[in-house]
Protein backbone atom coordinates (compact mmCIF):
# COMPACT_ATOMS: atom_id res chain seq x y z
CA UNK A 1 86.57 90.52 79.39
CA UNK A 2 87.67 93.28 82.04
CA UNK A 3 89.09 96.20 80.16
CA UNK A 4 91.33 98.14 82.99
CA UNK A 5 91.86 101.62 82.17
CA UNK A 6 95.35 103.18 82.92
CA UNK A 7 97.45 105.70 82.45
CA UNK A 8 100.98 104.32 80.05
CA UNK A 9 103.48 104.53 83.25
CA UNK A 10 101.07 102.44 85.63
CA UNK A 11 100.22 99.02 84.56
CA UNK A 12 99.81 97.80 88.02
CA UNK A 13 98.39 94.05 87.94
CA UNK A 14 101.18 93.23 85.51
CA UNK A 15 103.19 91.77 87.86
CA UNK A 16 100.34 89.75 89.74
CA UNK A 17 99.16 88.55 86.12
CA UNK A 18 102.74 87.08 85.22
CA UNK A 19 103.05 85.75 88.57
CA UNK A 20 100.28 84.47 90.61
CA UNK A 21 97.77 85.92 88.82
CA UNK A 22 98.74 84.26 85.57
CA UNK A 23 95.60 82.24 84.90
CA UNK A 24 93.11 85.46 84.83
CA UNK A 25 95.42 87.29 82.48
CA UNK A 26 93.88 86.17 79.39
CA UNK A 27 90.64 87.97 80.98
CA UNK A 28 91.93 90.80 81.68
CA UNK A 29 93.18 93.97 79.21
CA UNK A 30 95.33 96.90 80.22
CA UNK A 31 93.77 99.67 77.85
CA UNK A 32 95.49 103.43 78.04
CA UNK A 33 93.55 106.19 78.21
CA UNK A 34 95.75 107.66 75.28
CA UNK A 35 93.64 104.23 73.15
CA UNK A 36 90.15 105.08 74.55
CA UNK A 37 90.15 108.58 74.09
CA UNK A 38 90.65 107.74 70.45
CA UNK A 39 88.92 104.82 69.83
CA UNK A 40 85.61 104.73 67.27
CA UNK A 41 84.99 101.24 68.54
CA UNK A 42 85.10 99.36 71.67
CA UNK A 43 84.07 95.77 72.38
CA UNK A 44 81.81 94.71 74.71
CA UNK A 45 82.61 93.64 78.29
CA UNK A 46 83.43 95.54 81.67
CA UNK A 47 85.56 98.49 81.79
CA UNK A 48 87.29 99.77 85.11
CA UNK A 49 88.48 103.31 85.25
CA UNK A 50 91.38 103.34 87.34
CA UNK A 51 93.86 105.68 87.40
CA UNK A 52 91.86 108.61 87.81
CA UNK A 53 93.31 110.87 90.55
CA UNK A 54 96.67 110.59 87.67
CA UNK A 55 94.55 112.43 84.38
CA UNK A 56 94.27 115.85 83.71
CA UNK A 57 91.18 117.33 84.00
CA UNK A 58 90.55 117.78 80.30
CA UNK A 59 91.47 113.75 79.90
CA UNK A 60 88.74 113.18 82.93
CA UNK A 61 86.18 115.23 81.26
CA UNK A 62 86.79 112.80 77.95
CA UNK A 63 86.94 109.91 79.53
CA UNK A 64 83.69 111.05 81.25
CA UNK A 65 82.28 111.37 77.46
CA UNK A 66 83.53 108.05 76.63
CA UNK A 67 82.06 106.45 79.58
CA UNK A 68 78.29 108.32 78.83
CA UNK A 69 78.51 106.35 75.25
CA UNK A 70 79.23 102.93 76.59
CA UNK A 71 76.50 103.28 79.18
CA UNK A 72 74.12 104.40 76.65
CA UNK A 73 74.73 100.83 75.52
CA UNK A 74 73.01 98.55 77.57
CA UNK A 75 73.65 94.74 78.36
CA UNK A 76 76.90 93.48 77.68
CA UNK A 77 78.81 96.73 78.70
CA UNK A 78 79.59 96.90 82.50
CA UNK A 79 81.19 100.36 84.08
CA UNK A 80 83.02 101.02 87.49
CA UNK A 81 84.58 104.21 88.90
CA UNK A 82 82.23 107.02 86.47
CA UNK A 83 85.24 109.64 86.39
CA UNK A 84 83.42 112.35 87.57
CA UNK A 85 81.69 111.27 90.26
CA UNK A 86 84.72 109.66 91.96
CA UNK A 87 86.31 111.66 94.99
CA UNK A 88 89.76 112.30 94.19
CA UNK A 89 92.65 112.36 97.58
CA UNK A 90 91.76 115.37 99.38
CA UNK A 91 87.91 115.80 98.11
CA UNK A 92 87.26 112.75 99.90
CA UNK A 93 89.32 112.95 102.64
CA UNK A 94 87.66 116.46 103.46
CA UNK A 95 84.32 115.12 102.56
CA UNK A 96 85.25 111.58 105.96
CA UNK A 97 86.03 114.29 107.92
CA UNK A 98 82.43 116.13 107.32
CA UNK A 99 80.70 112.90 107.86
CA UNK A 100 82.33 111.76 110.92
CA UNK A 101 84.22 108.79 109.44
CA UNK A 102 88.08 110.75 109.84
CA UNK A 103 88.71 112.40 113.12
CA UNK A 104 91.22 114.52 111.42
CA UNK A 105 91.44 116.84 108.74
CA UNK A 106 93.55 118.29 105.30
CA UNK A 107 94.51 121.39 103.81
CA UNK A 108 95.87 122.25 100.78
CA UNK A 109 98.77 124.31 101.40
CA UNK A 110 98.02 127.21 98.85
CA UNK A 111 94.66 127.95 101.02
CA UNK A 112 95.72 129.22 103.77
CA UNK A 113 94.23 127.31 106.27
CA UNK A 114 95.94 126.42 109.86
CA UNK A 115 95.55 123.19 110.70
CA UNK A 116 93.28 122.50 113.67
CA UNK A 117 95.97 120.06 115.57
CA UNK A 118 99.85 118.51 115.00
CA UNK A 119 101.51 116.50 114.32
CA UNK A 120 100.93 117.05 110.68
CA UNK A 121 102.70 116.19 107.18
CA UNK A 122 103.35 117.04 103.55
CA UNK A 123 102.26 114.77 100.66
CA UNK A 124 101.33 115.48 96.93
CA UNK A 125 97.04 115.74 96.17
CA UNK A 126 98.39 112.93 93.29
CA UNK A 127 100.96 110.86 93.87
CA UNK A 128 101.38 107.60 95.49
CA UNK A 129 105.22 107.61 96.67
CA UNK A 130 104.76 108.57 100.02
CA UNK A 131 105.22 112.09 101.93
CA UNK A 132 107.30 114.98 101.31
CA UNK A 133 108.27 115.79 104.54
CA UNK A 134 108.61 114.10 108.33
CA UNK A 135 106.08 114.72 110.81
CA UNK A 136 105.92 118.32 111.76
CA UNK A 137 104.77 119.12 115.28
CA UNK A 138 103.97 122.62 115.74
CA UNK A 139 103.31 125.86 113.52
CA UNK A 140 107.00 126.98 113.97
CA UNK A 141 108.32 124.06 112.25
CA UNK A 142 106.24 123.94 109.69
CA UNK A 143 106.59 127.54 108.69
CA UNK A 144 110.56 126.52 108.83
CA UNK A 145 109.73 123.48 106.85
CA UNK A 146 107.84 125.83 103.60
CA UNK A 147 110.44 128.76 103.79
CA UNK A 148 113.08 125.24 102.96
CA UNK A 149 110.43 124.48 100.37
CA UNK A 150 110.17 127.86 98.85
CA UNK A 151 114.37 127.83 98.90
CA UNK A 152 114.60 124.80 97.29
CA UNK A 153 112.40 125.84 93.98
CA UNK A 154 109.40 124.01 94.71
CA UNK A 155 106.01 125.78 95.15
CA UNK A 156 102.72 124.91 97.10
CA UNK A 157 100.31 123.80 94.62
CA UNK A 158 99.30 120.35 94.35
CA UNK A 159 100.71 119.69 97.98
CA UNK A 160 98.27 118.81 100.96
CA UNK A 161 98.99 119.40 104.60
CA UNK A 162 97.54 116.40 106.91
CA UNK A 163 97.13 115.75 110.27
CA UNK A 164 98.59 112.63 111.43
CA UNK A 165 96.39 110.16 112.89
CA UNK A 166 98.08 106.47 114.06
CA UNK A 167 99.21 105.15 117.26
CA UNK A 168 101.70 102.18 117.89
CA UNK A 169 100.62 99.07 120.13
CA UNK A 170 102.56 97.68 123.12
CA UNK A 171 105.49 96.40 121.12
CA UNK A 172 105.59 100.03 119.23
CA UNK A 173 104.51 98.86 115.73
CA UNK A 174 102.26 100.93 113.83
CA UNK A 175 99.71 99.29 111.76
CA UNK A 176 98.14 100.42 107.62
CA UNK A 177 95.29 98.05 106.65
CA UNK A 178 94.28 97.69 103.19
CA UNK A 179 91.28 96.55 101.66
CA UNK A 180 90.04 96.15 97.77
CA UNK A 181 86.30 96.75 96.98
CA UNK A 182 85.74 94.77 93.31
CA UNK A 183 82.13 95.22 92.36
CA UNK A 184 80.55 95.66 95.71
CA UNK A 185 83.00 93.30 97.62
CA UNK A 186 85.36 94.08 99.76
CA UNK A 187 88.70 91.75 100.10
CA UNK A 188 90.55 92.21 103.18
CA UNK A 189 94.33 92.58 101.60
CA UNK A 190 97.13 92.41 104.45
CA UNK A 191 98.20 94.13 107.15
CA UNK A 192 101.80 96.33 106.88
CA UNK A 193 103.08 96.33 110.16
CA UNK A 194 106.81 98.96 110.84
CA UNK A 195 108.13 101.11 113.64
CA UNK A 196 107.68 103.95 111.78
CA UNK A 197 105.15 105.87 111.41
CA UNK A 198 104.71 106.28 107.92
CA UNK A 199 104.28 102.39 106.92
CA UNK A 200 104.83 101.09 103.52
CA UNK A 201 105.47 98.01 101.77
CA UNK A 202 108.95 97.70 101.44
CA UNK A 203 110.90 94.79 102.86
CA UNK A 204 113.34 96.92 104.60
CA UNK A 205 110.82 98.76 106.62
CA UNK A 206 108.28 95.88 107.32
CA UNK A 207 107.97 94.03 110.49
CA UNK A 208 107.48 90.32 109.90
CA UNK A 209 106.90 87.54 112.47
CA UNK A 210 104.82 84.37 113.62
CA UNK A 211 102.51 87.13 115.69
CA UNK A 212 101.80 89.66 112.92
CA UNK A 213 101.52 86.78 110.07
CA UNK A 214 98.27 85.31 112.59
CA UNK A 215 97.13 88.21 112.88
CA UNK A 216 96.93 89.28 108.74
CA UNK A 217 95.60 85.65 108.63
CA UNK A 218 92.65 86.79 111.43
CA UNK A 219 91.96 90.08 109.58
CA UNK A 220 91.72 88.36 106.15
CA UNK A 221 89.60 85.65 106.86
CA UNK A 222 87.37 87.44 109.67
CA UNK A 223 87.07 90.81 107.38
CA UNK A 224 85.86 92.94 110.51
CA UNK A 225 85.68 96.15 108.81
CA UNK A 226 83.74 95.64 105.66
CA UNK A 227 80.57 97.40 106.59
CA UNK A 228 82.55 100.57 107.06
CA UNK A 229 84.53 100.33 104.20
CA UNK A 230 81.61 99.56 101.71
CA UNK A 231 79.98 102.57 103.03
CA UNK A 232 83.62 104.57 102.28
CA UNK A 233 84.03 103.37 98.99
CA UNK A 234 79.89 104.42 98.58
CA UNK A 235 80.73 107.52 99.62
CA UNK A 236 83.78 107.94 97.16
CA UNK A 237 81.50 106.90 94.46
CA UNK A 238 84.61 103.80 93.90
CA UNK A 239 83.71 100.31 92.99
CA UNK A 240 86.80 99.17 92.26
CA UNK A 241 89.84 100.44 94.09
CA UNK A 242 92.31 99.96 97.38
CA UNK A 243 91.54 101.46 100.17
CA UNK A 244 94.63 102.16 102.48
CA UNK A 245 93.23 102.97 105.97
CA UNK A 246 94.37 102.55 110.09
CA UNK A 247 92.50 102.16 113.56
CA UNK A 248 93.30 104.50 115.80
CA UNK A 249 90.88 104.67 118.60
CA UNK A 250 89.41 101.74 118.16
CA UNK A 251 87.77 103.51 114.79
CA UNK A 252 88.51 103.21 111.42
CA UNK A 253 90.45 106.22 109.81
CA UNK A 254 90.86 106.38 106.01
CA UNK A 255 93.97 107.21 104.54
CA UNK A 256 93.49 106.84 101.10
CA UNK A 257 91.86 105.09 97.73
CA UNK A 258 93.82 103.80 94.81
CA UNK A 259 91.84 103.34 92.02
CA UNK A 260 95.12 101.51 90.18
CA UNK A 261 97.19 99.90 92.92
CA UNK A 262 99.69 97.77 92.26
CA UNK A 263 99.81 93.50 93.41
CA UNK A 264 103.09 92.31 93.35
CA UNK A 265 103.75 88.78 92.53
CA UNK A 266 104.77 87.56 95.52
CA UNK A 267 104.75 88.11 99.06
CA UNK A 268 105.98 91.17 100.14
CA UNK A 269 108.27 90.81 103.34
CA UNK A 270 109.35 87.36 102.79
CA UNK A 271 108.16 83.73 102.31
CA UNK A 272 106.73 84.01 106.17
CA UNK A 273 103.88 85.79 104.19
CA UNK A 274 103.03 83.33 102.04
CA UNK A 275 99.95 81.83 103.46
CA UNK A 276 98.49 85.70 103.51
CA UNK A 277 99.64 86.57 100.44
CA UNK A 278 97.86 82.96 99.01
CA UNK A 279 94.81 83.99 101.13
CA UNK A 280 94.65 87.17 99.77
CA UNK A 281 95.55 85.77 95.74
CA UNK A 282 92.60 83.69 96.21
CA UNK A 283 89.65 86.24 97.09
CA UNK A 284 91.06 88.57 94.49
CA UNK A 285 90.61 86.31 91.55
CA UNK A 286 87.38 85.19 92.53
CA UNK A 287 86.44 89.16 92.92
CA UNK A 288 88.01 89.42 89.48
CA UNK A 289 85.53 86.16 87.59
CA UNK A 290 82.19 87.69 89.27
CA UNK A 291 83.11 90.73 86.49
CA UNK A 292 84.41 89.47 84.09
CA UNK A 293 81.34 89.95 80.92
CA UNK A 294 81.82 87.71 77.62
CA UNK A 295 85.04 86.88 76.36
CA UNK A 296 84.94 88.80 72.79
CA UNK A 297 81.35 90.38 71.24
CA UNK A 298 80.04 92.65 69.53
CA UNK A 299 82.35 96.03 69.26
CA UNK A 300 80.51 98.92 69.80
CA UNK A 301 80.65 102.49 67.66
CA UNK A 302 81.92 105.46 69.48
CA UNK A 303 82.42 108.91 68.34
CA UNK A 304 85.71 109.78 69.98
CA UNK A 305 85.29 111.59 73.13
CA UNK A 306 84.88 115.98 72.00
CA UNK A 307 86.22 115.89 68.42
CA UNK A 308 86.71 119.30 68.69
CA UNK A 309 89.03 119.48 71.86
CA UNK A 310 91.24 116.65 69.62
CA UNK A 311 91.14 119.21 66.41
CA UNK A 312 92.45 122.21 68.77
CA UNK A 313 95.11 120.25 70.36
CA UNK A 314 96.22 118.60 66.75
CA UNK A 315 96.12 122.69 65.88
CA UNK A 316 98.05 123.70 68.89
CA UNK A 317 100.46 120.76 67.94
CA UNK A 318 100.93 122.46 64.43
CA UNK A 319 101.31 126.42 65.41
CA UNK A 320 104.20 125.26 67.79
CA UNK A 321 105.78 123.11 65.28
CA UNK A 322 105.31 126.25 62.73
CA UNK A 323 107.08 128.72 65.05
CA UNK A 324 109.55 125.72 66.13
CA UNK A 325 110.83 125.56 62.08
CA UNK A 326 110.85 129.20 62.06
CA UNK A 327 112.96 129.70 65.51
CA UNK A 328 115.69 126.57 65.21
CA UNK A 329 115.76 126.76 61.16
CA UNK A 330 118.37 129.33 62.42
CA UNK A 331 120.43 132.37 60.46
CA UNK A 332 122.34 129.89 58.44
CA UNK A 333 119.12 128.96 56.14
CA UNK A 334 117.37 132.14 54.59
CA UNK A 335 114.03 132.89 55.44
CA UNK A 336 112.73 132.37 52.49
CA UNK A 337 113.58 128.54 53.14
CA UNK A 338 112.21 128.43 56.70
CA UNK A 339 109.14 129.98 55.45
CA UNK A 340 108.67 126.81 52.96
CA UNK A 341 109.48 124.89 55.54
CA UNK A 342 106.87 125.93 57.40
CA UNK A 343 104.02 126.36 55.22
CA UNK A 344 104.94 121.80 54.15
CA UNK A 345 104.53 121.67 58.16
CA UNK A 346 100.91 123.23 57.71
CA UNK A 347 99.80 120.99 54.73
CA UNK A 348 101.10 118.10 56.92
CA UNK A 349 98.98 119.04 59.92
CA UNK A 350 95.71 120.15 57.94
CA UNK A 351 95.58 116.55 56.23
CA UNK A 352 96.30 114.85 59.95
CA UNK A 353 93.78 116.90 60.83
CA UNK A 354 91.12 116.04 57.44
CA UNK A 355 91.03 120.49 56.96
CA UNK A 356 90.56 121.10 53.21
């Protein structure tokens, strides 16, 4: 059984596992973080930590804990992404740069840095819904572009600033490769092709015909850049995730990892695609069975990841409802009342919470 770790909002492969994907899904178990993180038990099989770049750093040092217990148990428990070790967006986009994968560079925008050359852009260090701003070709405009930022309410942390690095071919279609490493291998996953050059997969903005469909065909059954995308994932510490990445060059320039990317159930762009997207189906699932440990098993005893941290926040939870009863009670109920009110809250919270 593959337990896939996710945060509530992003269940990802639920789509691909009522569509296509339909005959792994009895494998396969979306678990939230929220369940782990609270769990005293936990079966045996393989459990994928995905989601990462979206949890907190307190919920990344827990599930860290978590992960150190199942580890400690041996056969039958398999482990991929360890949370800590995994290079979140603009770690490991600094860290290609410094090895000479990237030939260009990030900066969050609260350091201060220039950037080295433009165009550039704005995206969040997080999120996976594309950039905040168009391309912004010299240090003018993108001083004009944060003063419009600033004005609007928004401020600069959790926003990086990267150089653009793409070119279009003859016909003036920009390319974004994607990839999946599952375990150690990596499954070519299609080719976006769009005039513009930020390229996503929407229907609207793809370019679809009888040349780019051979070509995704070419590039998923020849896989010509796996070598240098095992040694990216390697270096992002990743074994299961999506890497999103161009050619520009003639090199290999990484964009980004997913460590929870979605798979819709169909093609994407039409039916044209639907020899790629069947390719692509195919190599997944397979990826997915070499895995997959014992259906069922032995459940394993964990202590739930730092007890204490749980206790504050449960004590946290009850001072704020405390001063909550106290505040919206209101003038109409006399404080005597409120103050009853308030002390039932604190019984409540101290037996949630096993206090004396």
């Amino acid at each position: 059984m593959i337990y896939m770790l996710t945060t509530p909002d992003h269940l990802c492969l639920e789509d691909f596992l009522t569509g296509r994907g339909a005959s792994f899904a009895p494998h396969i178990v979306p678990l939230p973080y929220s369940t782990l993180l609270n769990a005293r038990a936990l079966p045996r099989g393989t459990y994928v930590f995905g989601d990462l770049e979206r949890l907190s750093g307190r919920d990344l040092e827990r599930a860290a804990g978590v992960w150190q217990q199942l580890a400690a148990r041996g056969p039958g428990v398999r482990l991929l992404n360890p949370p800590l070790k995994v290079k979140q967006r603009f770690e490991l986009l600094r860290a290609l740069r410094q090895h000479g994968v990237n030939d260009f560079d990030v900066y969050r925008l609260d350091e201060g840095r220039s950037p080295r050359r433009f165009p550039v852009f704005v995206r969040s260090e997080q999120r996976h819904n594309g950039v905040v701003s168009d391309l912004i070709h010299d240090a003018p405009a993108l001083e004009q572009f944060l003063e419009g930022w600033r004005a609007r309410g928004h401020g600069l942390a959790g926003l990086i600033l990267t150089e653009f690095s793409g070119e279009p071919d003859a016909r003036g279609l920009y390319r974004r490769y994607a990839a999946f490493n599952i375990g150690g291998r990596i499954i070519p996953t299609d080719i976006f092709f769009s005039r513009r050059w930020e390229v996503r997969g929407m229907d609207d903005l793809m370019v679809v015909d009888e040349h780019t469909v051979a070509e995704e065909l070419r590039y998923l059954r020849g896989n010509p850049h796996e070598a240098q995308l095992r040694a990216v994932f390697d270096l992002a510490c990743i074994e299961y995730g999506r890497v999103d990445y161009g050619i520009v060059g003639g090199r290999v320039q990484v964009y980004e990892i997913n460590t929870n990317p979605y798979l819709a159930s169909g093609p994407l762009g039409g039916e044209m695609r639907a020899a790629v997207y069947e390719q692509f189906a195919r190599d997944f699932l397979a990826a997915l069975h070499t895995l997959k440990g014992p259906d069922g098993g032995t459940s394993l005893a964990v202590r739930p990841a730092d007890e204490g941290q749980r206790r504050a926040a449960l004590r946290g939870w009850a001072k704020r409802a405390v001063y909550g009863a106290l505040w919206w009670g209101g003038p109409e109920r006399g404080y005597g009342q409120r103050v009853r009110w308030a002390r039932r809250l604190i019984q409540r919270g101290k037996r949630v919470m096993g206090d004396p």
